[in-house]
N, C-alpha and C. Protein backbone atom coordinates (compact mmCIF):
# COMPACT_ATOMS: atom_id res chain seq x y z
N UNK A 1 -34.03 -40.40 41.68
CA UNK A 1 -35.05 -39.59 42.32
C UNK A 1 -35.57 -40.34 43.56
N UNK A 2 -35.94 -39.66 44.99
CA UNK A 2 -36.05 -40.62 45.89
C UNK A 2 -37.81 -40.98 45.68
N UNK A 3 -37.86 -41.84 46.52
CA UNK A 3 -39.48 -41.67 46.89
C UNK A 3 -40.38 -40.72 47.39
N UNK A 4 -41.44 -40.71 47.20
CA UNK A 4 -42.16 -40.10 47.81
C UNK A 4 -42.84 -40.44 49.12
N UNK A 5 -43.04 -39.81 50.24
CA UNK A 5 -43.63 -40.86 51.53
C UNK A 5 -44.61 -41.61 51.07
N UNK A 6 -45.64 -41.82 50.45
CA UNK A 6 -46.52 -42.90 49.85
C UNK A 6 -45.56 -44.18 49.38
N UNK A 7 -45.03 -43.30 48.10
CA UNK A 7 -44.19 -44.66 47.63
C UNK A 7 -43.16 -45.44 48.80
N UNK A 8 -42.57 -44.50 49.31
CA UNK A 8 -41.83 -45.37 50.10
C UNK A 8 -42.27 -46.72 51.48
N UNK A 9 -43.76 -45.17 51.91
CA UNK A 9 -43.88 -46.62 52.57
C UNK A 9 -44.92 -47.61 51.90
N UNK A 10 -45.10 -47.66 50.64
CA UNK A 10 -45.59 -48.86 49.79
C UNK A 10 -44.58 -50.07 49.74
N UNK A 11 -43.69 -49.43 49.30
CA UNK A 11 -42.33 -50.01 49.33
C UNK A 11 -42.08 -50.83 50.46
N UNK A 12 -41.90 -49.78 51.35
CA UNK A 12 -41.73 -50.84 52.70
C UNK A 12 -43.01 -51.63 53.63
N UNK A 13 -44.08 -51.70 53.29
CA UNK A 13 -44.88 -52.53 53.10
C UNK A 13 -44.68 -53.88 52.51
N UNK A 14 -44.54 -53.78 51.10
CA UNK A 14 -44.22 -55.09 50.40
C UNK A 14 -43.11 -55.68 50.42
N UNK A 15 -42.31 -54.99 50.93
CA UNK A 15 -41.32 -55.68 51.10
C UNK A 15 -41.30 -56.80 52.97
N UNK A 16 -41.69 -55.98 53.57
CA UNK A 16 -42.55 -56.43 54.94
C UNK A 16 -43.39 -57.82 54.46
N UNK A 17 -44.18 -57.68 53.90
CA UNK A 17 -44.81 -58.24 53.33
C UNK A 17 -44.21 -59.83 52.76
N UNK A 18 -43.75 -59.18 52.16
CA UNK A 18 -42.87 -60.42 50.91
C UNK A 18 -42.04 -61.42 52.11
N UNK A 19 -41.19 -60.68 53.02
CA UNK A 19 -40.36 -61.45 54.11
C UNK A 19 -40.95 -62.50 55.12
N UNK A 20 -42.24 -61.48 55.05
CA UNK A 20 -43.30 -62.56 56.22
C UNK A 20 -43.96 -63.92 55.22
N UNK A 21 -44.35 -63.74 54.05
CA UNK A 21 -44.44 -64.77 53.18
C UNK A 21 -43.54 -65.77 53.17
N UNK A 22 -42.33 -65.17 52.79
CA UNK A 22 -40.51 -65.87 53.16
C UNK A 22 -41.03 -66.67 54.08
N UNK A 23 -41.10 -66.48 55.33
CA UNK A 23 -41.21 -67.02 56.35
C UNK A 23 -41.55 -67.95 56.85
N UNK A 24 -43.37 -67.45 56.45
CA UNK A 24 -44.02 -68.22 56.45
C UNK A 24 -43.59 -69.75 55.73
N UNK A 25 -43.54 -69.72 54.53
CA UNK A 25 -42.92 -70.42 54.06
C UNK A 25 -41.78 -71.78 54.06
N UNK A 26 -40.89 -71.07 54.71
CA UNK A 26 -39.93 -71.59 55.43
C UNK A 26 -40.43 -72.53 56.37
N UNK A 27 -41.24 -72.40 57.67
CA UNK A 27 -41.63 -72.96 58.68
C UNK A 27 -42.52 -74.40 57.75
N UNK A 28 -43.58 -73.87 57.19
CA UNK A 28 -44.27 -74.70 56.41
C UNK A 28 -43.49 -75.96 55.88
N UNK A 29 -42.37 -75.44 55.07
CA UNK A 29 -41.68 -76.48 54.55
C UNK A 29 -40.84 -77.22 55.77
N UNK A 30 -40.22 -76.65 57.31
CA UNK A 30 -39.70 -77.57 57.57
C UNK A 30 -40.42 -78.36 58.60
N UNK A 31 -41.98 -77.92 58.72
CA UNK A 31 -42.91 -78.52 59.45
C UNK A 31 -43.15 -80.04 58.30
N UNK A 32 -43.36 -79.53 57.12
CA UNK A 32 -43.35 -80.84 56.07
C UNK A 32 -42.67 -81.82 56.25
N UNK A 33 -41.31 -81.21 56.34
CA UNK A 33 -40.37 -81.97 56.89
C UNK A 33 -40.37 -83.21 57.94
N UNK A 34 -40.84 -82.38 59.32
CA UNK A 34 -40.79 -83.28 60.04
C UNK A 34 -42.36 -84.60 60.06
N UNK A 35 -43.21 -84.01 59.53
CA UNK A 35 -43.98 -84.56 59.20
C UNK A 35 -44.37 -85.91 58.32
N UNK A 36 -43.18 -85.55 57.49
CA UNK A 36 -42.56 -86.56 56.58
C UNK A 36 -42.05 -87.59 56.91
N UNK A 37 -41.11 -87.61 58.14
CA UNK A 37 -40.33 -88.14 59.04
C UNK A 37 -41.26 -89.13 60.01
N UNK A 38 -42.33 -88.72 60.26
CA UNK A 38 -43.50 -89.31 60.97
C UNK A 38 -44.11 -90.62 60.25
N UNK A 39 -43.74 -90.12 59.09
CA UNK A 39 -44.75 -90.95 57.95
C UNK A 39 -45.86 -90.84 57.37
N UNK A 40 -46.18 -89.58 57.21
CA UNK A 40 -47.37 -88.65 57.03
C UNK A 40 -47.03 -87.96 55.51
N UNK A 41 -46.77 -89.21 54.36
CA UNK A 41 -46.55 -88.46 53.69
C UNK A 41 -47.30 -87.41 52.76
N UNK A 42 -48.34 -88.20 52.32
CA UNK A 42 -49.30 -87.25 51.81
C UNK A 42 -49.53 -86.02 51.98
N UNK A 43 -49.68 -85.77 53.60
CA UNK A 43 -49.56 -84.58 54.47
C UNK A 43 -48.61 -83.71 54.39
N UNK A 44 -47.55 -84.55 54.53
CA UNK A 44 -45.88 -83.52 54.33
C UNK A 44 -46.16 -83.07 52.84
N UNK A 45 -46.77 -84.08 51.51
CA UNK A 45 -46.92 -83.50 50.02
C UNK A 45 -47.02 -81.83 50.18
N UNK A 46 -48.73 -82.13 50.75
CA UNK A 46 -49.83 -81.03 50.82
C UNK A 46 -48.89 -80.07 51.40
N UNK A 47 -48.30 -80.12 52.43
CA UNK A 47 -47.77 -78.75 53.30
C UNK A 47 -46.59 -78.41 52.37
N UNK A 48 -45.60 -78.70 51.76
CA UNK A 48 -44.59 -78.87 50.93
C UNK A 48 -44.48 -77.97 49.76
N UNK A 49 -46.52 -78.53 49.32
CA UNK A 49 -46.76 -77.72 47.83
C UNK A 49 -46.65 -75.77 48.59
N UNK A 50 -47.96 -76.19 49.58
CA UNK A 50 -48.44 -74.62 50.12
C UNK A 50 -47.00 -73.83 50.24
N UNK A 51 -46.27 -74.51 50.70
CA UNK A 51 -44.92 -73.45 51.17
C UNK A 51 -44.01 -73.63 50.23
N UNK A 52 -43.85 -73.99 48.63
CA UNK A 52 -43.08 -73.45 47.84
C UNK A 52 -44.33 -72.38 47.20
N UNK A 53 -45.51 -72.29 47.02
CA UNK A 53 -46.35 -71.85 46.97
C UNK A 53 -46.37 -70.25 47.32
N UNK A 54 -46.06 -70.05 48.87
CA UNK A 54 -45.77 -68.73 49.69
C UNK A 54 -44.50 -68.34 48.97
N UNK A 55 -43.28 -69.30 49.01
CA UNK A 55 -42.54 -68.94 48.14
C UNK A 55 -42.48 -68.32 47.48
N UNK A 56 -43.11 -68.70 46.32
CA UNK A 56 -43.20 -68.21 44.97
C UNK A 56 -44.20 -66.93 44.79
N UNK A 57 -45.27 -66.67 45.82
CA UNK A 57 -45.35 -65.91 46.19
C UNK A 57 -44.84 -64.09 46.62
N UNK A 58 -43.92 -64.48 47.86
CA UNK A 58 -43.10 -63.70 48.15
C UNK A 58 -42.18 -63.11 46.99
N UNK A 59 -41.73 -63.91 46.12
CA UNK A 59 -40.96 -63.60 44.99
C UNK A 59 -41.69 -62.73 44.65
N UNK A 60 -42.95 -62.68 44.07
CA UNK A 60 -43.50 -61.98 43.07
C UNK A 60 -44.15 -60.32 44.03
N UNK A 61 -44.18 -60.84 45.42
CA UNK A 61 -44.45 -59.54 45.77
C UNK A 61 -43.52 -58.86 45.99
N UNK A 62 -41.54 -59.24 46.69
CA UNK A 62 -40.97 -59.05 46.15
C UNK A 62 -40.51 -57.61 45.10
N UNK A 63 -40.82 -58.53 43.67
CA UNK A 63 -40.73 -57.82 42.84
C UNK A 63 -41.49 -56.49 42.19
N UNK A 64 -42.82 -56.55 43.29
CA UNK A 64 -43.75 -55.79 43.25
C UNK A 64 -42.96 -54.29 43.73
N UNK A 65 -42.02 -54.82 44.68
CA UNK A 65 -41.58 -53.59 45.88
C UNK A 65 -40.59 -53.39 44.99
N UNK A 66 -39.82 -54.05 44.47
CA UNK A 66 -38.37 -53.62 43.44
C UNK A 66 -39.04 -52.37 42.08
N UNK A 67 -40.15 -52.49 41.45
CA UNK A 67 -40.67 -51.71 40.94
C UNK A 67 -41.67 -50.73 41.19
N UNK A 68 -41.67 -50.53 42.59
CA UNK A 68 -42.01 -49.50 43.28
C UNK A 68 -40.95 -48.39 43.55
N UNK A 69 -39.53 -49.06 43.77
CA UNK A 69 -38.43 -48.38 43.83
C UNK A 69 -37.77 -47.39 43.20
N UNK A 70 -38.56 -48.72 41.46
CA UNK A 70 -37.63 -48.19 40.69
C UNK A 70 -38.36 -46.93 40.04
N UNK A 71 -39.50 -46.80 40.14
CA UNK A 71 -40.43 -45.75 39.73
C UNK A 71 -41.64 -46.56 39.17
N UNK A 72 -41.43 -47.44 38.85
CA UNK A 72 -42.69 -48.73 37.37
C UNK A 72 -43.66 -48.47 38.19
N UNK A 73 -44.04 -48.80 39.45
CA UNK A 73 -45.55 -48.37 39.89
C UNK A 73 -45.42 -47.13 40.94
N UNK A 74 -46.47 -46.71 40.66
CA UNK A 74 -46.92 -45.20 41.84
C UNK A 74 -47.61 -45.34 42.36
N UNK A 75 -47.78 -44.75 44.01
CA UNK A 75 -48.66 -45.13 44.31
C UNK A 75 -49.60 -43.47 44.77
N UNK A 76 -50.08 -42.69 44.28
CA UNK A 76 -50.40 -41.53 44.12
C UNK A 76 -51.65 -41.22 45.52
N UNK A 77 -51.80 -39.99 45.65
CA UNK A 77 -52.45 -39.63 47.25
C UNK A 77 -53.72 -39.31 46.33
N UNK A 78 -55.02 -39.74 47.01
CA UNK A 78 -55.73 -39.60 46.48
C UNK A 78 -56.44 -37.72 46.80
């Protein structure tokens, strides 16, 4: 059954969503990176945690949008 325009663009919201988290993420960790490299380790820790953090994140919103798809949440017009 397809979506409905609500659901869908819920859908494509979180999924928007979830990628920019990705992202975010990404940068974070290879800013850690170089930070690390500086000798800043503590610092590189802290930034390291935050961006598996977004990570893990994104996953879960993610999965938010996969069960939007699949029908598990609605998002109904008020």
């Amino acid at each position: 059954m397809p979506l409905t325009k609500p659901n869908r663009e819920y859908f494509e919201d979180l999924k928007g969503h979830s990628a920019c988290l990705d992202w975010a993420a990404h940068d974070l960790i290879e800013i850690a990176k170089r930070i690390e490299d500086a000798g800043l380790f503590d610092e590189s820790k802290a930034l390291a945690e935050i961006g598996n953090d977004l990570r893990a994140w994104s996953k879960i919103v993610s999965t938010f949008s996969d069960e939007v798809r699949e029908g598990l949440i609605v998002r109904r017009e008020p």
